[in-house]
Protein backbone atom coordinates (compact mmCIF):
# COMPACT_ATOMS: atom_id res chain seq x y z
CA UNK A 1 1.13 -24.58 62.78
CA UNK A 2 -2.31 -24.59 64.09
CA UNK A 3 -3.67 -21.19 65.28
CA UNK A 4 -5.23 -20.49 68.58
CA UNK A 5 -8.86 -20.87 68.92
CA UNK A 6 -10.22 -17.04 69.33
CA UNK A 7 -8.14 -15.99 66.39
CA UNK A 8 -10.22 -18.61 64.41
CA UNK A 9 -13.79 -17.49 65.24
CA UNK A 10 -15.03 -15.33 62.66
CA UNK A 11 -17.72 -12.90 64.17
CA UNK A 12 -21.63 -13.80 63.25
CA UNK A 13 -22.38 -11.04 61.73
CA UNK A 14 -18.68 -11.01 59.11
CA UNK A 15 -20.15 -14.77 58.95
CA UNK A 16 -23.16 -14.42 58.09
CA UNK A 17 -22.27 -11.05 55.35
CA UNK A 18 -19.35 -13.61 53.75
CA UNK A 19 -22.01 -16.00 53.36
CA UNK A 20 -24.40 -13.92 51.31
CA UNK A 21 -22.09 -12.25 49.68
CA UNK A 22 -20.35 -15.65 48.34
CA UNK A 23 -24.27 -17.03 47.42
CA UNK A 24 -25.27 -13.51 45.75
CA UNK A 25 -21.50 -14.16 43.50
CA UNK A 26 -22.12 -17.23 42.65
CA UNK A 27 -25.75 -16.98 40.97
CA UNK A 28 -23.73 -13.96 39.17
CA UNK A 29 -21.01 -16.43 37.58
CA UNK A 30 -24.16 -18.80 36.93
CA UNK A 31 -26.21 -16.45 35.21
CA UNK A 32 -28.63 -16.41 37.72
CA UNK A 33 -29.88 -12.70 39.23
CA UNK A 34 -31.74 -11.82 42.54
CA UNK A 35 -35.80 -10.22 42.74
CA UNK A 36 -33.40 -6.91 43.00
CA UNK A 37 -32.04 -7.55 40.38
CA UNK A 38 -32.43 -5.86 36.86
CA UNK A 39 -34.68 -7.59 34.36
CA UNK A 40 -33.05 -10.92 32.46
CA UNK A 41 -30.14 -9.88 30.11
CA UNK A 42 -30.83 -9.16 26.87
CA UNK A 43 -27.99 -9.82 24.07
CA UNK A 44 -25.92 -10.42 26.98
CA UNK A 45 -24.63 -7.29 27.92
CA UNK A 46 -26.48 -7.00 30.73
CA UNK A 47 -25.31 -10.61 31.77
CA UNK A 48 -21.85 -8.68 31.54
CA UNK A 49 -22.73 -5.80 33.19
CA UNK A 50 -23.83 -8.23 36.17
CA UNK A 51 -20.56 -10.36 35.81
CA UNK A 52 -18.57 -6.91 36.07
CA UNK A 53 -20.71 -5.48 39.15
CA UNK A 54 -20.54 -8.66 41.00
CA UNK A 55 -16.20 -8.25 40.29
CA UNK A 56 -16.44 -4.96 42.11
CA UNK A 57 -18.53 -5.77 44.79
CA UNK A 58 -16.66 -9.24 45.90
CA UNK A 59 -13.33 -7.03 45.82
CA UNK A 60 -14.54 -4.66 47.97
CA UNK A 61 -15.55 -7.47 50.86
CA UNK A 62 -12.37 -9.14 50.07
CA UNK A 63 -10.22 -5.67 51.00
CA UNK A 64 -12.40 -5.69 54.41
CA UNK A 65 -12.31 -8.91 55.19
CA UNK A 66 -8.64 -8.79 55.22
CA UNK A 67 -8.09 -5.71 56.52
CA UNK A 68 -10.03 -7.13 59.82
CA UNK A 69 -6.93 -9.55 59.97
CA UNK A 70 -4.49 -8.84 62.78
CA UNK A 71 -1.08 -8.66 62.44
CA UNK A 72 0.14 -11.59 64.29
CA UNK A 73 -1.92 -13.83 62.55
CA UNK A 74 -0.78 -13.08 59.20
CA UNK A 75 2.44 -13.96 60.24
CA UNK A 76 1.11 -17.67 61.38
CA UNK A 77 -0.98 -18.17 58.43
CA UNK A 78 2.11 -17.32 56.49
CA UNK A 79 3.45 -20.13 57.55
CA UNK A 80 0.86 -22.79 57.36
CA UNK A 81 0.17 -21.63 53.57
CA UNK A 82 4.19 -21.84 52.87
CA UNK A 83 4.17 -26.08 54.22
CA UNK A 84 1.31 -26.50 52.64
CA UNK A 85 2.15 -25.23 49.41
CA UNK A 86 5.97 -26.81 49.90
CA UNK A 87 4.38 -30.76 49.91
CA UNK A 88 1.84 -30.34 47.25
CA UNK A 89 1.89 -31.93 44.44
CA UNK A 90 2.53 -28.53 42.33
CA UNK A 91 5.80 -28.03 43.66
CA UNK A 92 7.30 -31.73 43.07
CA UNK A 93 10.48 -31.11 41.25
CA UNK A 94 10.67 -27.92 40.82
CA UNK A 95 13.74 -25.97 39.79
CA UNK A 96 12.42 -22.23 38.78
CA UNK A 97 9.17 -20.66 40.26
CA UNK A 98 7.43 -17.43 40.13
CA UNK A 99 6.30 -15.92 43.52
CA UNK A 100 5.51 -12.22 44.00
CA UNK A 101 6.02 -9.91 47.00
CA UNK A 102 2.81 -9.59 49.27
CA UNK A 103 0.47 -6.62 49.01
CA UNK A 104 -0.75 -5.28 52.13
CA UNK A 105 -3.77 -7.01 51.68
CA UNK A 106 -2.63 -10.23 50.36
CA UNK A 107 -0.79 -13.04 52.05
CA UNK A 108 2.65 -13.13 52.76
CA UNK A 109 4.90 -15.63 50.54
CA UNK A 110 8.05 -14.51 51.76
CA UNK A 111 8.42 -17.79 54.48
CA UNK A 112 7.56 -19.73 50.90
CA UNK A 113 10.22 -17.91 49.11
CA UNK A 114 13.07 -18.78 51.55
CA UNK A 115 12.21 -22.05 52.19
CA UNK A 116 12.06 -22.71 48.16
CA UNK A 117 15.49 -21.21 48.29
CA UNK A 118 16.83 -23.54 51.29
CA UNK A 119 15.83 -26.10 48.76
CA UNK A 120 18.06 -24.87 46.29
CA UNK A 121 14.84 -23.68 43.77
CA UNK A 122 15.04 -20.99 41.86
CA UNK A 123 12.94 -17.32 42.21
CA UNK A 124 11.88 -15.65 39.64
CA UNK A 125 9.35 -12.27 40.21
CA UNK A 126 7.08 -9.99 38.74
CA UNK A 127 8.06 -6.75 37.29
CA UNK A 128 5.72 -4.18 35.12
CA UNK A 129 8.11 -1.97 33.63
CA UNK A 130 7.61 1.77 32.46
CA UNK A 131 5.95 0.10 29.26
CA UNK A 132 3.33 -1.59 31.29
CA UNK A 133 4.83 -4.62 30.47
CA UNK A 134 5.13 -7.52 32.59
CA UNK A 135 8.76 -9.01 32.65
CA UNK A 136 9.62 -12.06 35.08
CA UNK A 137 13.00 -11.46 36.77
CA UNK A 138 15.29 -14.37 38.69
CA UNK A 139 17.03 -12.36 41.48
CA UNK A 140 20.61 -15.23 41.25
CA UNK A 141 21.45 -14.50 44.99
CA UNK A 142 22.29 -16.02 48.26
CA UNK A 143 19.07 -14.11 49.67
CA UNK A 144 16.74 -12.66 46.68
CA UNK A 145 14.57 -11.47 49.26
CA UNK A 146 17.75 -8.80 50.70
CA UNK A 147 16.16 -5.05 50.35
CA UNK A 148 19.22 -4.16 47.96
CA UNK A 149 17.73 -6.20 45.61
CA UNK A 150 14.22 -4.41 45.38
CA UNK A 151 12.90 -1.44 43.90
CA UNK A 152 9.02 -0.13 43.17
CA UNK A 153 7.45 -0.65 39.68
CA UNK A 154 5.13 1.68 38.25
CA UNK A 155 2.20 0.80 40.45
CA UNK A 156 4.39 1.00 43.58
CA UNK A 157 4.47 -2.38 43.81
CA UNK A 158 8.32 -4.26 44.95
CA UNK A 159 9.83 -5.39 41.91
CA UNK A 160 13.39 -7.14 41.47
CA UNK A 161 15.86 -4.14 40.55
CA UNK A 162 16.70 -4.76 36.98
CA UNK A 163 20.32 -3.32 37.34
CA UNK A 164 22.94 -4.71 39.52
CA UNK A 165 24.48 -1.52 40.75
CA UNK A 166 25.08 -1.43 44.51
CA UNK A 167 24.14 -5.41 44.37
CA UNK A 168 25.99 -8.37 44.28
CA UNK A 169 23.27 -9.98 42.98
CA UNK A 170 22.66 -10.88 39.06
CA UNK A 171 19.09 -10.76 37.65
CA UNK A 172 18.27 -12.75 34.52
CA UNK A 173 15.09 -11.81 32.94
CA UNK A 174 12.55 -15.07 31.90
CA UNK A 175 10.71 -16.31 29.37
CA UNK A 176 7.25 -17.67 30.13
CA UNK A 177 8.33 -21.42 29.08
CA UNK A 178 11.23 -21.55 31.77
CA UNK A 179 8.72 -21.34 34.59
CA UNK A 180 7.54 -24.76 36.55
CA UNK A 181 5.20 -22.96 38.70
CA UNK A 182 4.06 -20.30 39.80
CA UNK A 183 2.79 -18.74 42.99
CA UNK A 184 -0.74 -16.14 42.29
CA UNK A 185 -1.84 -13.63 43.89
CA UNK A 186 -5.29 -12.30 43.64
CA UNK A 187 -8.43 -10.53 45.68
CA UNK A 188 -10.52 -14.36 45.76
CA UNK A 189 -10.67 -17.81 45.18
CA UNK A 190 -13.00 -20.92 44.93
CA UNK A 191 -12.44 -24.22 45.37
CA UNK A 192 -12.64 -25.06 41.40
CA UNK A 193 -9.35 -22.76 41.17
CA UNK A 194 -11.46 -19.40 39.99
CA UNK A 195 -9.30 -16.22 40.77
CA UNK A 196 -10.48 -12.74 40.88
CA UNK A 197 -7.13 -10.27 40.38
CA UNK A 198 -6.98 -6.63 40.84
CA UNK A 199 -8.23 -6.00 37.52
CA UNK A 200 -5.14 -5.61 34.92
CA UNK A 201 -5.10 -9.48 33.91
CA UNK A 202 -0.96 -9.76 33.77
CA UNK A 203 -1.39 -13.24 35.35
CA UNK A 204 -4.61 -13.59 33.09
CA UNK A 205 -2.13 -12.99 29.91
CA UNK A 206 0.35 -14.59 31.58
CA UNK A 207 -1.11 -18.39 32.19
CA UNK A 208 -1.80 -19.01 28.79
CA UNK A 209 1.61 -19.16 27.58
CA UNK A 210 3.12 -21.40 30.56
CA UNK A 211 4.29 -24.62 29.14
CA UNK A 212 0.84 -27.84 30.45
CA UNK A 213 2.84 -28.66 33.13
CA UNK A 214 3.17 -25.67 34.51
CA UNK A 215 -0.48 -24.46 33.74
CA UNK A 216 -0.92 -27.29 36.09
CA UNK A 217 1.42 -26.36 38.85
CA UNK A 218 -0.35 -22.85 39.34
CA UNK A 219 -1.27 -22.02 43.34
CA UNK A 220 -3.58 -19.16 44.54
CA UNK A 221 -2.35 -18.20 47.60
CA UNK A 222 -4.71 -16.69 49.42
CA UNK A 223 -6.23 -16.03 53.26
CA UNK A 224 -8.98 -18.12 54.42
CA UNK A 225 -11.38 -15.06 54.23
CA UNK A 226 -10.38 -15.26 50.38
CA UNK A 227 -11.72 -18.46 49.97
CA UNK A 228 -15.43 -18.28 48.53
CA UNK A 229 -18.30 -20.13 47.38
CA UNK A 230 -17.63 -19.42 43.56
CA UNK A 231 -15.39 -16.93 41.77
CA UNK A 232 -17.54 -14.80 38.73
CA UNK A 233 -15.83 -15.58 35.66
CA UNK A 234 -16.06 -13.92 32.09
CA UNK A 235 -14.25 -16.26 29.33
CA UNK A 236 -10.72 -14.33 29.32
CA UNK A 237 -10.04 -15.68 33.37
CA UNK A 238 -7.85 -18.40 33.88
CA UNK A 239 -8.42 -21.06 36.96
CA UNK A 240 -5.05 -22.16 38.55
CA UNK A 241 -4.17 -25.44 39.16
CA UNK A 242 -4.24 -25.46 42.74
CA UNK A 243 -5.33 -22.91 45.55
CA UNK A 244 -3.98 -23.02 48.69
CA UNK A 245 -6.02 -20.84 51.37
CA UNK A 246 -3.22 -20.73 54.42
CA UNK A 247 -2.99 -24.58 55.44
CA UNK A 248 -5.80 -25.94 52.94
CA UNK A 249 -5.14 -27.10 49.74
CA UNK A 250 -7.75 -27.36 47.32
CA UNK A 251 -6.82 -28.70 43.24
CA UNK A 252 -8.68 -26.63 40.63
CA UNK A 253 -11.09 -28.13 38.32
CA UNK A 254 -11.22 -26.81 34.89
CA UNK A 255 -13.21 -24.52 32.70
CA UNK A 256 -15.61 -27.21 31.40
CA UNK A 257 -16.39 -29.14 34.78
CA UNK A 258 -18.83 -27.55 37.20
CA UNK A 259 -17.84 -29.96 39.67
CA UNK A 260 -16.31 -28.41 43.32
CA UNK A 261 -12.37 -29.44 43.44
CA UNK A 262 -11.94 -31.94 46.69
CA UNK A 263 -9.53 -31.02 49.27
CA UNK A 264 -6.06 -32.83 49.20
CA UNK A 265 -4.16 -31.03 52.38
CA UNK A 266 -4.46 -29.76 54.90
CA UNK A 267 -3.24 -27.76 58.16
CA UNK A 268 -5.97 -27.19 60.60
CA UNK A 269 -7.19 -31.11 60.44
CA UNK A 270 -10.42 -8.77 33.45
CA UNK A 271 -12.34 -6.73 34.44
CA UNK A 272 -12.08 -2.74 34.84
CA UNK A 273 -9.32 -2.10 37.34
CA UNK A 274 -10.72 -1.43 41.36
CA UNK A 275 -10.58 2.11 41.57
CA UNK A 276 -10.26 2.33 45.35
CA UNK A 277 -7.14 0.32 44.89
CA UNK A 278 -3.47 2.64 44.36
CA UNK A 279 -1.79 -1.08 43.04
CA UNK A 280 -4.80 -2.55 40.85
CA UNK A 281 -1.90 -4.52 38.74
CA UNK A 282 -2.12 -8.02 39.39
């Protein structure tokens, strides 16, 4: 669904400060400093230190860029992202996928969920238990989305209950190799599929050991606001196959090409952990 014209128009000035900050990010990820900068890197740790700085800096204009997002337009881009991610290619044939439960700051997959459910697809979602270890959970239920179903991991983050007392639910607990694809989560994108997180790299582990096809059928979902000029990377980050930025869908490009991933879709035509943030996790 298209949204209205004023909700669309991004002030000049938040214009204009995206802008830079997307062109000051992406001569970090290229090496490349400003005259403010410090002199060139030496043995490469100051190419790090850049890399790391540049991290912090685009997460902090992420979490005000979407906190400048009104209510009742989250709820509409919620459901141009959930069509668009529901006819790409990523989700052709799918029978098991990992989504997550939206942040306050990140966009809401919950319209993606049910319709994936409709569909007869199963859920499966993130859970860091007391270990700090990230399980994947299938909530086997009529609605996996009920509140019975839910509890808070330890970053307070909602997490599939991993008992079934008081549920009628059953949870089955995944291996990385059952999973077709999987919905991500993160602070910003690019169009090549780059992905900043929150910091702890789970879904940086995670990717890794997803069967190819599934590699392939990875989507950062994401705001428009999220969607930047280019993503700074250091060699442990993994680019998805896919990001879809509410009713745009963009395919990822990978490590080795330097070449901006085209548009297929659309609707409208790690790092230290962020200390300002109570759920850096994902």
């Amino acid at each position: 669904m298209t949204e209205p014209r004023p909700d669309r128009t991004e002030p000049a000035q938040a214009r204009a400060s995206r802008g830079a900050a997307g062109r000051h990010f992406r001569n970090i990820a290229r090496g490349h400093t400003s005259s403010t900068s410090a002199a060139k890197p030496e043995g490469g740790s100051k190419s790090t230190k850049a890399l790391k700085s540049a991290k912090a800096e685009l997460r902090a204009s992420m979490r005000t860029a979407v906190q400048r997002i009104k209510p009742f337009a989250r709820a509409r881009r919620a459901q141009a992202l959930a069509a668009a991610v529901l006819r790409s290619p990523a989700l052709a044939g799918v029978r098991l996928v990992l989504a997550y439960r939206a942040l306050a700051d990140e966009i809401d997959v919950d319209p993606l969920v049910r319709a994936l459910v409709a569909r007869g697809v199963r859920v499966a979602f993130p859970h860091v238990d007391s270990r700090g270890e990230l399980l994947l959970v299938e909530i086997v239920a009529t609605d996996p989305l009920a509140p019975e179903h839910w509890t808070r991991d330890r970053y307070g983050i909602a997490a599939p209950r991993l008992d079934a007392a008081g549920s009628a639910a059953a949870v089955r607990v995944l291996a990385p190799l059952d999973l077709d694809a999987v919905i991500v989560p993160g602070r910003a994108f690019d169009a090549r599929g780059g992905r900043l997180g929150r910091g702890k790299g789970f879904y940086d582990d995670l990717l890794p050991h997803l069967r190819p096809d599934a590699r392939r059928a990875t989507v950062g979902a994401c705001f428009r606001e999220q969607l930047v000029d280019c993503v700074p990377e250091e060699p442990h980050d993994r680019r998805l196959g896919f990001v879809a930025a509410e009713g745009k869908l963009l395919r990822g490009a990978p490590r080795r090409s330097h070449v901006l991933a085209p548009e297929i879709g659309s609707a409208d035509a790690e790092p230290p952990a962020d200390s300002a943030d109570p759920a850096a996790s994902r």
